[in-house]
Protein backbone atom coordinates (compact mmCIF):
# COMPACT_ATOMS: atom_id res chain seq x y z
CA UNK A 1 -36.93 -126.06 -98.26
CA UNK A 2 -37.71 -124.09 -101.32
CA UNK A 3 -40.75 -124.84 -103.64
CA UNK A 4 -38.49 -125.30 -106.11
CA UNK A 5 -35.45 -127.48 -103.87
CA UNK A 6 -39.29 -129.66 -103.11
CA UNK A 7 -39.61 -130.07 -107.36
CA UNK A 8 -36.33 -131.52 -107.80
CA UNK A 9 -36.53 -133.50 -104.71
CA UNK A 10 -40.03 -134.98 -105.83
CA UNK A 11 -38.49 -135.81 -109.01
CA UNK A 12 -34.84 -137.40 -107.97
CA UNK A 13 -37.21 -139.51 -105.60
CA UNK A 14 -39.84 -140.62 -108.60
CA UNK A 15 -37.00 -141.19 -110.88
CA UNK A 16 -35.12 -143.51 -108.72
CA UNK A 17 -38.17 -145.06 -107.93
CA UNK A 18 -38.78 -145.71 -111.45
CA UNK A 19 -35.20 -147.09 -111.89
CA UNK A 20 -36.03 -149.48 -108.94
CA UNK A 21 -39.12 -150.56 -111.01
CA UNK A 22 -37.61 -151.28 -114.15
CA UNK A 23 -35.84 -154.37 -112.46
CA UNK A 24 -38.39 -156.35 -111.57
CA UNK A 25 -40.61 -155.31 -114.79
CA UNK A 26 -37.55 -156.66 -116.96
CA UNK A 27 -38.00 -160.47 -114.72
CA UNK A 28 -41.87 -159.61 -115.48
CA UNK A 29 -41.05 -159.36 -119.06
CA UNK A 30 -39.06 -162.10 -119.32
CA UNK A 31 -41.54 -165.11 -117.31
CA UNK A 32 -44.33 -163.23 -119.56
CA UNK A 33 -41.94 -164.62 -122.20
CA UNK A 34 -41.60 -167.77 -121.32
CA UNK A 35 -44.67 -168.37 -120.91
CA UNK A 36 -45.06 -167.52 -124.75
CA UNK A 37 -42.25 -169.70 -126.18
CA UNK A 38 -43.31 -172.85 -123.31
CA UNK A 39 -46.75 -172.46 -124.01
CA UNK A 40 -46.94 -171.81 -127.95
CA UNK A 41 -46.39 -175.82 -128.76
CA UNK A 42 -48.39 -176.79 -126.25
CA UNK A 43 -51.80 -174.93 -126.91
CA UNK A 44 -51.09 -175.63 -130.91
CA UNK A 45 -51.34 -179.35 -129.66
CA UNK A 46 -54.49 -178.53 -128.12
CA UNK A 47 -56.24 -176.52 -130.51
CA UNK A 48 -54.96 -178.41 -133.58
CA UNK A 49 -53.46 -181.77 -132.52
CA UNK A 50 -50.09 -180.84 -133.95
CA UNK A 51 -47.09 -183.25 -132.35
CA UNK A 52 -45.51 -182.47 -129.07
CA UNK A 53 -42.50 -182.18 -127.70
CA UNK A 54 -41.53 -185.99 -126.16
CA UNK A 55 -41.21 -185.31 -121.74
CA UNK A 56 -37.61 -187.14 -121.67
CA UNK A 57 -36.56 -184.25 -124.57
CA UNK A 58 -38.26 -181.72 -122.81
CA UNK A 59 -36.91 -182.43 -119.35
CA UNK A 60 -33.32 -182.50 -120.66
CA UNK A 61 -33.65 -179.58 -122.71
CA UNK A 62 -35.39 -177.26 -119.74
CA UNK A 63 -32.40 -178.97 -117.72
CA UNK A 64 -29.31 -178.14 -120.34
CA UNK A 65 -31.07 -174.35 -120.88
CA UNK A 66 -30.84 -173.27 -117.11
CA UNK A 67 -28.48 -175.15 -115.12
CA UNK A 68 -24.64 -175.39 -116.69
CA UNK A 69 -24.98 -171.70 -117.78
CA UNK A 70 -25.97 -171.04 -114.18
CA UNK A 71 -23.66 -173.04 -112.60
CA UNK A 72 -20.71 -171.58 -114.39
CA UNK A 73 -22.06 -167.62 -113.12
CA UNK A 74 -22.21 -169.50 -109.35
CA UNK A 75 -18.73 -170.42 -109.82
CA UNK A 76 -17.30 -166.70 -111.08
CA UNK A 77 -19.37 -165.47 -108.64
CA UNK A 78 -17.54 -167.68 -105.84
CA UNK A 79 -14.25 -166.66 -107.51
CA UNK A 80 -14.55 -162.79 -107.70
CA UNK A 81 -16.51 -162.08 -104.54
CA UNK A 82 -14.83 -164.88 -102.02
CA UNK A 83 -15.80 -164.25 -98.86
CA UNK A 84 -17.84 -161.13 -99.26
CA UNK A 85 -19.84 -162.85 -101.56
CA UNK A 86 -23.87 -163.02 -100.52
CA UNK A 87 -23.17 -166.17 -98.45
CA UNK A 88 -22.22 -169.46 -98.54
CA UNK A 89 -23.50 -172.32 -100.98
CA UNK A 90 -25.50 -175.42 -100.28
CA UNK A 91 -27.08 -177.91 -102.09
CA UNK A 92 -30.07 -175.81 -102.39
CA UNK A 93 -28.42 -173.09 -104.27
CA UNK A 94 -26.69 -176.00 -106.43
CA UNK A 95 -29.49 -177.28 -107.21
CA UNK A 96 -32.03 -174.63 -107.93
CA UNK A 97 -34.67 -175.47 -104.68
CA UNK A 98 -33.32 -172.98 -101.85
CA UNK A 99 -36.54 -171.37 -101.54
CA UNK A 100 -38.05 -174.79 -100.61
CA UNK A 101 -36.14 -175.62 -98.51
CA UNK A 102 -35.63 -172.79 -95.99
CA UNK A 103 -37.60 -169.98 -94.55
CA UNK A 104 -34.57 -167.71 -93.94
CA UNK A 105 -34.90 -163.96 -95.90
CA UNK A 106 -31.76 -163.63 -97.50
CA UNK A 107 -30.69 -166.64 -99.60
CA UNK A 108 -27.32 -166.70 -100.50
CA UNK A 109 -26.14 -167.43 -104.40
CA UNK A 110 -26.84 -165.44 -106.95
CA UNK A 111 -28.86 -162.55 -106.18
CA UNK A 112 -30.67 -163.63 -109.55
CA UNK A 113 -31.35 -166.96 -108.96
CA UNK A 114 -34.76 -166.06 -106.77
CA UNK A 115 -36.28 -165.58 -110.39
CA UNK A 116 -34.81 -169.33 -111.74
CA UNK A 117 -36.21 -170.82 -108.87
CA UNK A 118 -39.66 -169.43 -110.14
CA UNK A 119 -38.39 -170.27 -114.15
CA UNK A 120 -37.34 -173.65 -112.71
CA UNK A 121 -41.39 -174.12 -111.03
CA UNK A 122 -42.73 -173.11 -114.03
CA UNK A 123 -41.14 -175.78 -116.32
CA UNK A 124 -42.68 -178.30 -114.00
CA UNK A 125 -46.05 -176.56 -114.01
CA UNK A 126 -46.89 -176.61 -117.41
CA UNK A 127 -46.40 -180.01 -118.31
CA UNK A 128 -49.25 -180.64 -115.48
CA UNK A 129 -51.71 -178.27 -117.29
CA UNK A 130 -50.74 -179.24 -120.88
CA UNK A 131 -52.13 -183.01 -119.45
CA UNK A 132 -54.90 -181.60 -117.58
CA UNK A 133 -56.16 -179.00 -120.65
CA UNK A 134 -55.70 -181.81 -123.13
CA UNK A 135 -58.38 -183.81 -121.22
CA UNK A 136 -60.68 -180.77 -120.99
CA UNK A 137 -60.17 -180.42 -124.67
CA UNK A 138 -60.61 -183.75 -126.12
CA UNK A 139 -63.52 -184.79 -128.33
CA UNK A 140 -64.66 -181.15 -128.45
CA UNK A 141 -65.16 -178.47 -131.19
CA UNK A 142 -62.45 -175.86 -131.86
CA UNK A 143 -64.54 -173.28 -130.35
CA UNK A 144 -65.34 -175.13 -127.89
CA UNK A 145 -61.23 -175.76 -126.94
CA UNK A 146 -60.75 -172.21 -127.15
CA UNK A 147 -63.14 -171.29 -124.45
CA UNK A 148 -61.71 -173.75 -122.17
CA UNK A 149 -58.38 -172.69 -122.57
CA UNK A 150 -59.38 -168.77 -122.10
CA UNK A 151 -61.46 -169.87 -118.99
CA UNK A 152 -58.96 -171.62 -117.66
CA UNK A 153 -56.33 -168.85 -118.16
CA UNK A 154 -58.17 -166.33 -116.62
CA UNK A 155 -58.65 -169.02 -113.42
CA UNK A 156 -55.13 -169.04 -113.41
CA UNK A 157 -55.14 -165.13 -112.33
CA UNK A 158 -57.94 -165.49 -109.93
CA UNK A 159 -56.32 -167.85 -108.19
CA UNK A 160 -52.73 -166.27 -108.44
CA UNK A 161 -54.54 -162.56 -106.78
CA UNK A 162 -56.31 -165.18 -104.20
CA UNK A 163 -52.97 -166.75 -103.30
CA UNK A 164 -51.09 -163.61 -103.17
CA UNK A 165 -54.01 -162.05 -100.68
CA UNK A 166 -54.15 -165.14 -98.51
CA UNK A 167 -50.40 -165.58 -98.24
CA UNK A 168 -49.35 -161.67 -98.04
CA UNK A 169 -52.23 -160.76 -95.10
CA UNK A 170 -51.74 -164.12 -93.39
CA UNK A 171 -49.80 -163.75 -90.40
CA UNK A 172 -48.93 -167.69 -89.79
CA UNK A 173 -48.22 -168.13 -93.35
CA UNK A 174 -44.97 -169.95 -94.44
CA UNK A 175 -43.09 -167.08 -95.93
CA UNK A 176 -42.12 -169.61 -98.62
CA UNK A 177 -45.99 -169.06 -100.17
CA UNK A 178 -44.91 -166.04 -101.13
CA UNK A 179 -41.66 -167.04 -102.92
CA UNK A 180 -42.78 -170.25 -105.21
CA UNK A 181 -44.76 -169.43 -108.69
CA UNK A 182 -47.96 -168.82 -107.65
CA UNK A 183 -47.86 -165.45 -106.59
CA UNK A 184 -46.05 -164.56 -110.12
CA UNK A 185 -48.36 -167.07 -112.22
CA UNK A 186 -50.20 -163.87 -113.94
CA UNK A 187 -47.04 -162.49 -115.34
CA UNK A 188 -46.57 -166.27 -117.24
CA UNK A 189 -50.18 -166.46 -117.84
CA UNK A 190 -49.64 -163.12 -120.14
CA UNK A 191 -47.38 -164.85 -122.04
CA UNK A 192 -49.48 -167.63 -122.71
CA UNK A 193 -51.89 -165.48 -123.93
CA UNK A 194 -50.46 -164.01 -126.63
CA UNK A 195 -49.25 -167.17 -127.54
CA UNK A 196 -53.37 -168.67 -128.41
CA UNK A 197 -54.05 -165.12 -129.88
CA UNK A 198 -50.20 -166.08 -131.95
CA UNK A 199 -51.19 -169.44 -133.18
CA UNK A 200 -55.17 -168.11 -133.88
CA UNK A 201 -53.81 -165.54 -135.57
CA UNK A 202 -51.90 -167.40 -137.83
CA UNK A 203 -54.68 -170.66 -138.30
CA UNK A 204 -56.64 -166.88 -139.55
CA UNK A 205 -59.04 -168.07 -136.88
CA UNK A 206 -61.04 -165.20 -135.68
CA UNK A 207 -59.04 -163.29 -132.62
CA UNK A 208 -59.94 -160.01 -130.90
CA UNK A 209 -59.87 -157.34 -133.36
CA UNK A 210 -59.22 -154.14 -130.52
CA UNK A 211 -55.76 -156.07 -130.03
CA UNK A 212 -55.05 -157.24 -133.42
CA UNK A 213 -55.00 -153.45 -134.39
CA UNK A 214 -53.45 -152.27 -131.16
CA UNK A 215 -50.56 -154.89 -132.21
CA UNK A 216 -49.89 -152.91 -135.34
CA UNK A 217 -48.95 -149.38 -133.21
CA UNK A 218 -46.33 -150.85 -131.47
CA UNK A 219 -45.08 -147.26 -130.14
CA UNK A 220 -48.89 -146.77 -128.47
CA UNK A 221 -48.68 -150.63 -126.65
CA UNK A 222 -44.64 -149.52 -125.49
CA UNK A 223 -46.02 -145.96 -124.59
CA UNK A 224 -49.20 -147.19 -122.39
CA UNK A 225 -46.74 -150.19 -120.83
CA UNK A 226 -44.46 -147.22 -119.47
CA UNK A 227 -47.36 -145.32 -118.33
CA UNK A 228 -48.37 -148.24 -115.77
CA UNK A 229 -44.57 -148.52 -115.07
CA UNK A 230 -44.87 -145.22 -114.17
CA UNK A 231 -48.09 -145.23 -112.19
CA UNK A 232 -46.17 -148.13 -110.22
CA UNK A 233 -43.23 -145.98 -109.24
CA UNK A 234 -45.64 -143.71 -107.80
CA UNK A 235 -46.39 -145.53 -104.77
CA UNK A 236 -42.64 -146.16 -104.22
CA UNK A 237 -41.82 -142.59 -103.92
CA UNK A 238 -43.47 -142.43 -100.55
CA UNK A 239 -40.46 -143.28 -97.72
CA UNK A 240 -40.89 -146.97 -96.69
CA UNK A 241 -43.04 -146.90 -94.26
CA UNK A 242 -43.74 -150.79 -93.04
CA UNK A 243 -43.53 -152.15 -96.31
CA UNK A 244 -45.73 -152.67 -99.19
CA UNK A 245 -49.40 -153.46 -98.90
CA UNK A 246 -51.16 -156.56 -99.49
CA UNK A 247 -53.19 -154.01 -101.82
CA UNK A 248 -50.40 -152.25 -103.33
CA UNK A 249 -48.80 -155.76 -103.95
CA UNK A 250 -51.65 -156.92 -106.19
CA UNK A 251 -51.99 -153.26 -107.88
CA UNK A 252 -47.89 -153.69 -108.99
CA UNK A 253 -48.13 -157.47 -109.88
CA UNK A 254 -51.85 -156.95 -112.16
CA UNK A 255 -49.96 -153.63 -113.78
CA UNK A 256 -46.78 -155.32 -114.59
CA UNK A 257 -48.22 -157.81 -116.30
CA UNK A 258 -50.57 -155.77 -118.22
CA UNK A 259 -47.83 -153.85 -118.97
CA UNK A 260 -45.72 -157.10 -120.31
CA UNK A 261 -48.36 -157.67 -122.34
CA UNK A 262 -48.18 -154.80 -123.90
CA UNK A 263 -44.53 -154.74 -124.16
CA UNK A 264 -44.52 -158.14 -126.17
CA UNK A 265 -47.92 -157.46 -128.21
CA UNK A 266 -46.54 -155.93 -131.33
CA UNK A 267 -43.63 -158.67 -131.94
CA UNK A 268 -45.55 -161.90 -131.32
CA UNK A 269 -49.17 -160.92 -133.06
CA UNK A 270 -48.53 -157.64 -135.46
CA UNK A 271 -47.81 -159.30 -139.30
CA UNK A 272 -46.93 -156.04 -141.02
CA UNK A 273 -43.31 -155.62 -142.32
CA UNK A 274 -42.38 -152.89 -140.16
CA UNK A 275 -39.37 -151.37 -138.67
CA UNK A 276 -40.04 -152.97 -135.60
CA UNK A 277 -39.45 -156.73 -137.52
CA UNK A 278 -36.51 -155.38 -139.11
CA UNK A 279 -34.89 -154.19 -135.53
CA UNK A 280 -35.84 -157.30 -133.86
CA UNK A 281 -34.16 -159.27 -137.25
CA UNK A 282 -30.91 -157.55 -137.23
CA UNK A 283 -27.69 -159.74 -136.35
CA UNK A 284 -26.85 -157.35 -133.52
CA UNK A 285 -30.05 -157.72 -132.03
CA UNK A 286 -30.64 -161.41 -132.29
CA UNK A 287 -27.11 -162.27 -131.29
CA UNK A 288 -27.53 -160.16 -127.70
CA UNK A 289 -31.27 -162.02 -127.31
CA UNK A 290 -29.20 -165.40 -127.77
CA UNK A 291 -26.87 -164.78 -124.69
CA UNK A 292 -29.14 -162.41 -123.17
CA UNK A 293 -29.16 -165.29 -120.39
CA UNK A 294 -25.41 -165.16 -119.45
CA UNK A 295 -25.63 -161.45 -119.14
CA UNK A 296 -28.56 -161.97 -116.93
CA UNK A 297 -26.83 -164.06 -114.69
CA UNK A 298 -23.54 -162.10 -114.38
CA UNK A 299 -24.35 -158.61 -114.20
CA UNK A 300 -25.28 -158.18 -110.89
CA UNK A 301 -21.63 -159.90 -109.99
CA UNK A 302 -20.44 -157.85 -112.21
CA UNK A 303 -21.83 -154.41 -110.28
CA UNK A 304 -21.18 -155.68 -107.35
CA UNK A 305 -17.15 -156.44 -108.30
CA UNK A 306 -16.83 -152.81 -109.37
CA UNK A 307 -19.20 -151.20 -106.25
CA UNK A 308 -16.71 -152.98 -104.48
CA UNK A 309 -13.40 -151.56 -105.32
CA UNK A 310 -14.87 -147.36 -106.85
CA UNK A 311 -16.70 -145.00 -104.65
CA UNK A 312 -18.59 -142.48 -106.67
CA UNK A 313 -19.47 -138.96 -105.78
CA UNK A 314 -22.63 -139.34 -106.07
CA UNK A 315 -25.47 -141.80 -106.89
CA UNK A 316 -26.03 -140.33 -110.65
CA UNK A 317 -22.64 -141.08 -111.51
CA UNK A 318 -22.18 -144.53 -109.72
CA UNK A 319 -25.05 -145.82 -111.92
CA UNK A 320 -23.73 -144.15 -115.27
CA UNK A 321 -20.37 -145.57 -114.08
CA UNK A 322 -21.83 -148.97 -113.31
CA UNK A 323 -24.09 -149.19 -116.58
CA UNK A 324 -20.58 -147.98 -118.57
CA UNK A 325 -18.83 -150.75 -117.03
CA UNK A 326 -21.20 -154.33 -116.59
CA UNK A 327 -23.02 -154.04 -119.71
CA UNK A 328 -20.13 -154.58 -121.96
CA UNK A 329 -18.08 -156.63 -119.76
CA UNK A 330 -21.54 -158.98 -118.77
CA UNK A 331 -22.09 -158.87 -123.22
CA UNK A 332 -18.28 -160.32 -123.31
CA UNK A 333 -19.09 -162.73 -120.29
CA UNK A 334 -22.10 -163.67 -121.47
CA UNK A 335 -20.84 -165.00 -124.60
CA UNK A 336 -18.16 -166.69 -123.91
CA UNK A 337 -20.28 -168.38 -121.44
CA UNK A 338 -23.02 -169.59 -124.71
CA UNK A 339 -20.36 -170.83 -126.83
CA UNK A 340 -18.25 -172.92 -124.20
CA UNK A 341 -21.20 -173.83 -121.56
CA UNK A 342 -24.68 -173.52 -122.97
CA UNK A 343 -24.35 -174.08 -127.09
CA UNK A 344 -22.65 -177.30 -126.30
CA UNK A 345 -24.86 -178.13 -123.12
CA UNK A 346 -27.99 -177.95 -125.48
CA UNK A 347 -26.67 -179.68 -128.21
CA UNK A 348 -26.75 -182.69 -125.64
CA UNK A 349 -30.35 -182.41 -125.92
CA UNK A 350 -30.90 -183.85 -129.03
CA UNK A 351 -34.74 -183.74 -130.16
CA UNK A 352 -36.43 -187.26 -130.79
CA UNK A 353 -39.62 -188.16 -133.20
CA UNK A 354 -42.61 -185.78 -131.69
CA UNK A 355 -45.24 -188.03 -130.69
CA UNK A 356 -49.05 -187.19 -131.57
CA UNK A 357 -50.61 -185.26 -129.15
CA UNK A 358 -53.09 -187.01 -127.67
CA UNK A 359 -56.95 -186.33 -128.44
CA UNK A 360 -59.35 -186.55 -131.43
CA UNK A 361 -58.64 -184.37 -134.60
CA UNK A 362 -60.78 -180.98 -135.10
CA UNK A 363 -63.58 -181.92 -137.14
């Protein structure tokens, strides 16, 4: 092989491996946002004893948000695959708790649905540390409430990169250890970050001043979060050979989220009127972020529907082809999905009186 046939090989294998990154840092970015929007009302009850959220409302509205939308994409899936679909469907899949349930590798459903059944643990998670925080918190200072919370955040990490080690190099592990929340718990805990340094931010309590200014160059937090995406890809260039390292597994998890972080810095804590705000404002933009859920869920039944029927010539063109053809056909999906399934599903959810949140007010 030529030194120059070994250039454009190097970089065909980099950039696919980059391509094959950009998946799961998109599912990073999105439980980095959830943590955010779960998070945001309950840390404002903390810090400020602002009402929250009653549990029956928030039970039924986590319930309405995930499941008929999701339910609907199991049944087109069912539909337009048949048989070759990724296997059969049980109660498990139904029901959202598949990965609890079995040990076997490939789970059939939705190819998707192994990052709901993380969504779905998280809803039940926070709840627990909203109760546990607010007992930490009570009859103390503000300062005082914000070190807890920080403290506690960053034992949420420690323990996530513990869990990940013990359950990655652990032979006699349940492979199920390394499927539930915990090993993903840092990419939800940089969510919940920004959301105290959101809320501080706008109290005008005191916040870190490196990030408050890095928030306002949007372009250099996007431009260092593709740099670790990049530095990721690196080490999947290398042909596969006995899978990823327990080290390498913690290097890609810590990066992603730092680069999540990064990704969502700028919109949640920068207040300048920029062109960033007015992007993020426009109709066109808002209305795709509204069903950006039913496009989730359909797209990869989508590809699959049309990998199943066209060969390409070559791997180039199959993805142009395929990115030509799901994203506005999963757009059109996707929204007639939110105004027959979801809008109506969540209007079933109807919010009651917030009750106080429990604990002393901030002196």
């Amino acid at each position: 092989m030529t030194p120059i046939s070994s250039e454009i090989t190097k970089r065909s294998l980099f950039l696919g491996a980059f391509v094959r990154t950009l998946g799961p840092f998109c599912v990073c970015v999105f439980f980095a946002l959830s943590g955010f929007l779960l998070f945001r009302e309950v840390v404002s009850g903390l810090l400020f004893d602002t009402p929250v959220t009653s549990m029956p409302h928030y039970i039924a509205r986590r319930v309405l948000r995930i499941y008929p939308a999701y339910w609907l994409a199991l049944a087109g899936m069912v539909v337009l695959e048949g048989t070759q679909g990724p296997g059969h469907i049980t109660l498990g899949v139904v029901t959202l708790t598949e990965r609890s349930l079995t040990t076997a590798g490939q789970l059939p459903g939705l190819f998707v649905a192994w990052s709901l059944y993380i969504e779905v643990a998280f809803y039940v998670f926070i709840p627990i540390v909203g109760v546990l925080l607010a007992r930490l918190c009570r009859h103390r200072p503000l300062q005082t409430r914000i070190a807890i919370i920080a403290a506690s955040l960053g034992a949420m990490v420690l323990f996530s990169m513990v869990w990940t080690f013990w359950a990655s190099t652990s032979m006699d592990s349940d492979p199920r250890l390394r499927w539930g929340l915990f090993p993903y718990l840092g990419w939800f805990v940089a969510g919940m970050v920004l959301a105290v340094l959101a809320l501080l931010r706008q109290a005008q309590v005191r916040t870190p001043r490196v990030l408050t200014q890095l928030s306002d160059h949007p372009w250099v937090c996007w431009g260092s979060a593709i740099a670790l995406v990049m530095v990721i890809s690196l080490n999947r260039v290398a042909p596969d050979d006995g899978g990823e390292t327990s080290l390498q597994l913690q290097e890609r998890l810590l990066l992603m989220g730092i680069a999540a972080f990064l990704i969502l810095l700028p919109m949640v804590l920068s207040t300048k009127d920029s062109l960033l705000r007015r992007f993020l404002g426009a109709p066109a933009v808002v209305g795709v972020g509204v069903i950006s859920y039913g496009i989730y869920l359909w797209h990869v039944t989508l590809i699959r529907l049309l990998l199943h029927h066209v060969s390409f010539s070559s791997a180039t063109v199959a993805f142009l082809s395929t990115c030509a053809f799901a994203l506005p056909i999963s757009i059109l999906v996707a929204w007639i999905s939110f105004r027959l399934v979801e809008r109506p599903a969540l209007s079933l959810a109807r919010p009651r009186q917030p009750r106080a949140a429990r604990g002393p007010k901030i002196s």
